[in-house]
PDB file of N, CA and C in Angstrom:
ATOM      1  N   UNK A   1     -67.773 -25.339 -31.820  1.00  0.00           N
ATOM      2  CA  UNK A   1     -68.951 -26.094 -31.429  1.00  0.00           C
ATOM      3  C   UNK A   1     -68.713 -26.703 -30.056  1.00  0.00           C
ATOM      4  N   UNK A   2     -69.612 -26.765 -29.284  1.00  0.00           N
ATOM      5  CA  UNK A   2     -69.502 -27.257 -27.910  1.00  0.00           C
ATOM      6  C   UNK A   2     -69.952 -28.473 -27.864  1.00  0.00           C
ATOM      7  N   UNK A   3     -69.790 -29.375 -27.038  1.00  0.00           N
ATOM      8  CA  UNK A   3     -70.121 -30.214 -26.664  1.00  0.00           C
ATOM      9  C   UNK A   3     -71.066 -30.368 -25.473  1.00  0.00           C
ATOM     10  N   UNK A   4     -72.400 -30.878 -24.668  1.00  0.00           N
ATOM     11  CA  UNK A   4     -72.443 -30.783 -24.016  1.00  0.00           C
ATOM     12  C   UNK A   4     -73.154 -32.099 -23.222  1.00  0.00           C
ATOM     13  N   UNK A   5     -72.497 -32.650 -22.178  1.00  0.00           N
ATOM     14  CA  UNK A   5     -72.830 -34.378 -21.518  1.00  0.00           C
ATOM     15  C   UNK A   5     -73.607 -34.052 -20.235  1.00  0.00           C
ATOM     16  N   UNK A   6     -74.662 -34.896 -19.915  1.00  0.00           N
ATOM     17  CA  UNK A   6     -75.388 -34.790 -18.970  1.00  0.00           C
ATOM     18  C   UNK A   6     -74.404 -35.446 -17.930  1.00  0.00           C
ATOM     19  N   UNK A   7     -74.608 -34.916 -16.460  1.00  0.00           N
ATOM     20  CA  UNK A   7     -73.665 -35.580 -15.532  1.00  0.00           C
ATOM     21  C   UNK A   7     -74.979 -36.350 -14.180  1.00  0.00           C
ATOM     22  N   UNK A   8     -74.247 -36.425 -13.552  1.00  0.00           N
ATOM     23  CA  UNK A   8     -75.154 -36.919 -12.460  1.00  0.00           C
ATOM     24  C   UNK A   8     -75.245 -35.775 -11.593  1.00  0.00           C
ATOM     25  N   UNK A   9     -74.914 -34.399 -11.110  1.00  0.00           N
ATOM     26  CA  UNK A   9     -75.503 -33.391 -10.401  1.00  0.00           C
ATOM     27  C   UNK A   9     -74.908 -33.301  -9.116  1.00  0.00           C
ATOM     28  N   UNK A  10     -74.032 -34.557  -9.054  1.00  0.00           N
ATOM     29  CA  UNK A  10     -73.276 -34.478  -7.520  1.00  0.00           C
ATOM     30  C   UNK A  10     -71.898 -33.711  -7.646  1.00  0.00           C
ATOM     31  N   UNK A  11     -71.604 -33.290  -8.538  1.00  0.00           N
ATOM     32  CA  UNK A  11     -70.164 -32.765  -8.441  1.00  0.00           C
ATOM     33  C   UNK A  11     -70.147 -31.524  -8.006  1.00  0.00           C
ATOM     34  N   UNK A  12     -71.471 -30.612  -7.909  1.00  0.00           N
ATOM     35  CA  UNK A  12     -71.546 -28.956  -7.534  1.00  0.00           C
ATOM     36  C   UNK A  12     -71.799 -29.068  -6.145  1.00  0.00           C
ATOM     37  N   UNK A  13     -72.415 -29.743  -5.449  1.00  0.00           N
ATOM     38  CA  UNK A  13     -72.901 -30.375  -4.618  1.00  0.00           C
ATOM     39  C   UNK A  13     -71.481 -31.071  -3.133  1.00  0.00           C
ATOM     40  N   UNK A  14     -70.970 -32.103  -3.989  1.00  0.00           N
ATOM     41  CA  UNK A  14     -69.448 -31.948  -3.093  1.00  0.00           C
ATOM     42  C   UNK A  14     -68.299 -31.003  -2.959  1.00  0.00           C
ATOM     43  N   UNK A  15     -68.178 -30.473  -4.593  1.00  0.00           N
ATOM     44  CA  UNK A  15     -67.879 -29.528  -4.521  1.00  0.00           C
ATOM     45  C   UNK A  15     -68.313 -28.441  -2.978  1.00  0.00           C
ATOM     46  N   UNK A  16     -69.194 -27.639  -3.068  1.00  0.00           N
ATOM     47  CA  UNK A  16     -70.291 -27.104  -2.357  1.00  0.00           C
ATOM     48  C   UNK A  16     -69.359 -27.825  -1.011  1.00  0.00           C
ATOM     49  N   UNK A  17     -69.980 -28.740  -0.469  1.00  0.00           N
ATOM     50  CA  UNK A  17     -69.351 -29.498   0.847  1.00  0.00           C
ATOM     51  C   UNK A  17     -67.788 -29.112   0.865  1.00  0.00           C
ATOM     52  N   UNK A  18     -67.069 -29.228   0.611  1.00  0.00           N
ATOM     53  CA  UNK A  18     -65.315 -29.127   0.554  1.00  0.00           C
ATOM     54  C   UNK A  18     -65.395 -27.753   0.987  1.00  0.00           C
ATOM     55  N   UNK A  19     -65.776 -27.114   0.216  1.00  0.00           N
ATOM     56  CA  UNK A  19     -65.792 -25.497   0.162  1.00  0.00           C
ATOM     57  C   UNK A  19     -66.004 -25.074   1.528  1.00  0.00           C
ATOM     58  N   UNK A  20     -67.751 -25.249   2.029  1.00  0.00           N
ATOM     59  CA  UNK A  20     -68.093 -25.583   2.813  1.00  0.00           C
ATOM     60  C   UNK A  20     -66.760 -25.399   4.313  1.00  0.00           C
ATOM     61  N   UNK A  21     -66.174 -26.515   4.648  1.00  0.00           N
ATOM     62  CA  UNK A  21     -65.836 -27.250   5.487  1.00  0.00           C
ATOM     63  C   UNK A  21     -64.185 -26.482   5.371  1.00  0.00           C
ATOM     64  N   UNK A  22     -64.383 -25.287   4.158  1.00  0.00           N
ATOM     65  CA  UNK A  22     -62.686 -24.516   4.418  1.00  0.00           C
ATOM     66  C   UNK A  22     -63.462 -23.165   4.869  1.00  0.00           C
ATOM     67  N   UNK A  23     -64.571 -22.922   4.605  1.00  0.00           N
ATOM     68  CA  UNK A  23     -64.923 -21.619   5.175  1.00  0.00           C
ATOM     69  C   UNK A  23     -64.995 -21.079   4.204  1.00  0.00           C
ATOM     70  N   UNK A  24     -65.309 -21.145   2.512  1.00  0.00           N
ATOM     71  CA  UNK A  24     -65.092 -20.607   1.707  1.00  0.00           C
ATOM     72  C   UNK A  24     -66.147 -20.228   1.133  1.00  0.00           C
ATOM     73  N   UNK A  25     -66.137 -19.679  -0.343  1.00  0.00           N
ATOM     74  CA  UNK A  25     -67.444 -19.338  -0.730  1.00  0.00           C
ATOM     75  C   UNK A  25     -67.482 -19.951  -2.724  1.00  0.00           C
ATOM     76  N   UNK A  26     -68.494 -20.039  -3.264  1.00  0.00           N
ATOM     77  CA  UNK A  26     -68.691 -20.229  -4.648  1.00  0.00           C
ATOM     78  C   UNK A  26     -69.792 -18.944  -4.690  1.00  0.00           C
ATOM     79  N   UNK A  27     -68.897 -18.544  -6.317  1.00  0.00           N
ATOM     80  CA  UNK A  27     -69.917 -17.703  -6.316  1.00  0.00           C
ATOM     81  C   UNK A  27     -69.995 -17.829  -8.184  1.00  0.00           C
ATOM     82  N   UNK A  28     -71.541 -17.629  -8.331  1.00  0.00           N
ATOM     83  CA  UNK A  28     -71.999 -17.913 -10.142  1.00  0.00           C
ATOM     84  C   UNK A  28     -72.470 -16.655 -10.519  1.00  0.00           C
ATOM     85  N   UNK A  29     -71.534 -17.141 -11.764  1.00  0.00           N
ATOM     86  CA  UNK A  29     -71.909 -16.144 -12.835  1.00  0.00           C
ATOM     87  C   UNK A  29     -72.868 -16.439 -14.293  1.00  0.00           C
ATOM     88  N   UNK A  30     -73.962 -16.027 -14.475  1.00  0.00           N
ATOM     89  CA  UNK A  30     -74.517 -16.800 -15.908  1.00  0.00           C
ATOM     90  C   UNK A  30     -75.172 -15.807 -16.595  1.00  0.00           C
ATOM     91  N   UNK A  31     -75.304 -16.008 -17.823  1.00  0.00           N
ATOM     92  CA  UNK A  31     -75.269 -15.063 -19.175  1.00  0.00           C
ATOM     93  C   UNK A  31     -75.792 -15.868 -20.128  1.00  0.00           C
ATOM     94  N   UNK A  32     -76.875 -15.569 -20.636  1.00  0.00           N
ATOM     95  CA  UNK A  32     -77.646 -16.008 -21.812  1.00  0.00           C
ATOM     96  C   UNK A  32     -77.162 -16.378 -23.080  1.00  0.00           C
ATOM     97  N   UNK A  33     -76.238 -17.084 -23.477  1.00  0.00           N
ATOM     98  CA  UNK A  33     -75.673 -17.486 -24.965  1.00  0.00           C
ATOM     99  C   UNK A  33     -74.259 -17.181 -24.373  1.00  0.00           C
ATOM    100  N   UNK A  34     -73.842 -17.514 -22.914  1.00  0.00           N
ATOM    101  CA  UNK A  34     -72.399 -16.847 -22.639  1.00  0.00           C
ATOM    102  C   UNK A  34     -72.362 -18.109 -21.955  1.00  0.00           C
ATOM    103  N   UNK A  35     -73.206 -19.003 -21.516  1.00  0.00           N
ATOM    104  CA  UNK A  35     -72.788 -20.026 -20.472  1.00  0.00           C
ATOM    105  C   UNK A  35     -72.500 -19.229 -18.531  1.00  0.00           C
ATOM    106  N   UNK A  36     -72.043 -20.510 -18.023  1.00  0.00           N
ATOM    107  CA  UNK A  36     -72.128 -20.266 -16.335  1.00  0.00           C
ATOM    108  C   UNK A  36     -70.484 -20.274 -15.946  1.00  0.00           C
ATOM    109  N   UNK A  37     -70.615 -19.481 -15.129  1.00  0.00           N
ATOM    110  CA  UNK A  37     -69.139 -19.994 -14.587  1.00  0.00           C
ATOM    111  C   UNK A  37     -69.081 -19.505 -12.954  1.00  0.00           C
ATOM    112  N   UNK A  38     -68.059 -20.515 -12.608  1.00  0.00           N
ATOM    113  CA  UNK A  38     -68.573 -20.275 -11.256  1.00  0.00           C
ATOM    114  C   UNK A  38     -66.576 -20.238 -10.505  1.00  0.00           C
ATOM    115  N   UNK A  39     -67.365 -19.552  -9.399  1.00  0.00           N
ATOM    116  CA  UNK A  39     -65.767 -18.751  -8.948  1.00  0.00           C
ATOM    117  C   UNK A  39     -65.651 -19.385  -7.321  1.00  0.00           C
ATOM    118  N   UNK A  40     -64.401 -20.502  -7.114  1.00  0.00           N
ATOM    119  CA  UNK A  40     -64.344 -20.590  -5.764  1.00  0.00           C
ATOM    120  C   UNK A  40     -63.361 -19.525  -5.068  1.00  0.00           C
ATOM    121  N   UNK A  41     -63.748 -19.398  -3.835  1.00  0.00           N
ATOM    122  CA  UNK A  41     -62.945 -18.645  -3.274  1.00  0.00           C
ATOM    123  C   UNK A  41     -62.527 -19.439  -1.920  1.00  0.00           C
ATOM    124  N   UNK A  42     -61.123 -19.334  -1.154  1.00  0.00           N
ATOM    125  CA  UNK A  42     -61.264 -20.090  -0.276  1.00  0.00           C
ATOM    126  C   UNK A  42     -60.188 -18.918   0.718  1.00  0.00           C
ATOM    127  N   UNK A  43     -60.332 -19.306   1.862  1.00  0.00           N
ATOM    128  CA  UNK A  43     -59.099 -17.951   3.008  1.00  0.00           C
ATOM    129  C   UNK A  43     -57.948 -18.274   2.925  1.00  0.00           C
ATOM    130  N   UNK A  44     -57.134 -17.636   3.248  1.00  0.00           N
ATOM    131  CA  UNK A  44     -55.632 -18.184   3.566  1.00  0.00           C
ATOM    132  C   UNK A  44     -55.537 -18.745   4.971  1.00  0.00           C
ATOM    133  N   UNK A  45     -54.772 -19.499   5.644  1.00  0.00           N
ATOM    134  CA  UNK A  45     -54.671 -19.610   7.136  1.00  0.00           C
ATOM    135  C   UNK A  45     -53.409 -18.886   6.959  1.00  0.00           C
ATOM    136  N   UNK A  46     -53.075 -18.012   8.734  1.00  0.00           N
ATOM    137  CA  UNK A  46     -52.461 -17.744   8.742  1.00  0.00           C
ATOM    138  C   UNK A  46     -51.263 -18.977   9.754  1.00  0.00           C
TER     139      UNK A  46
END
């Protein structure tokens, strides 16, 4: 059984910004009775 808590909406959002500001990317995945999931990706420096 899952649990599930309402949040305030800013955490995808700064998230999002950080990401942002490395040059990186988020990318979502979602599925009907499977839930969301979401994939950061960020570069290496060399």
């Amino acid at each position: 059984q899952r649990e599930y808590k309402k949040g305030l909406g800013v955490g995808l959002f700064i998230t999002s910004q950080i990401v942002k500001m490395h040059s990186g990317k988020i990318k979502v995945s979602s599925a009907p009775a499977k839930g969301t999931s979401f994939t950061i990706e960020l570069p290496l420096r060399e």
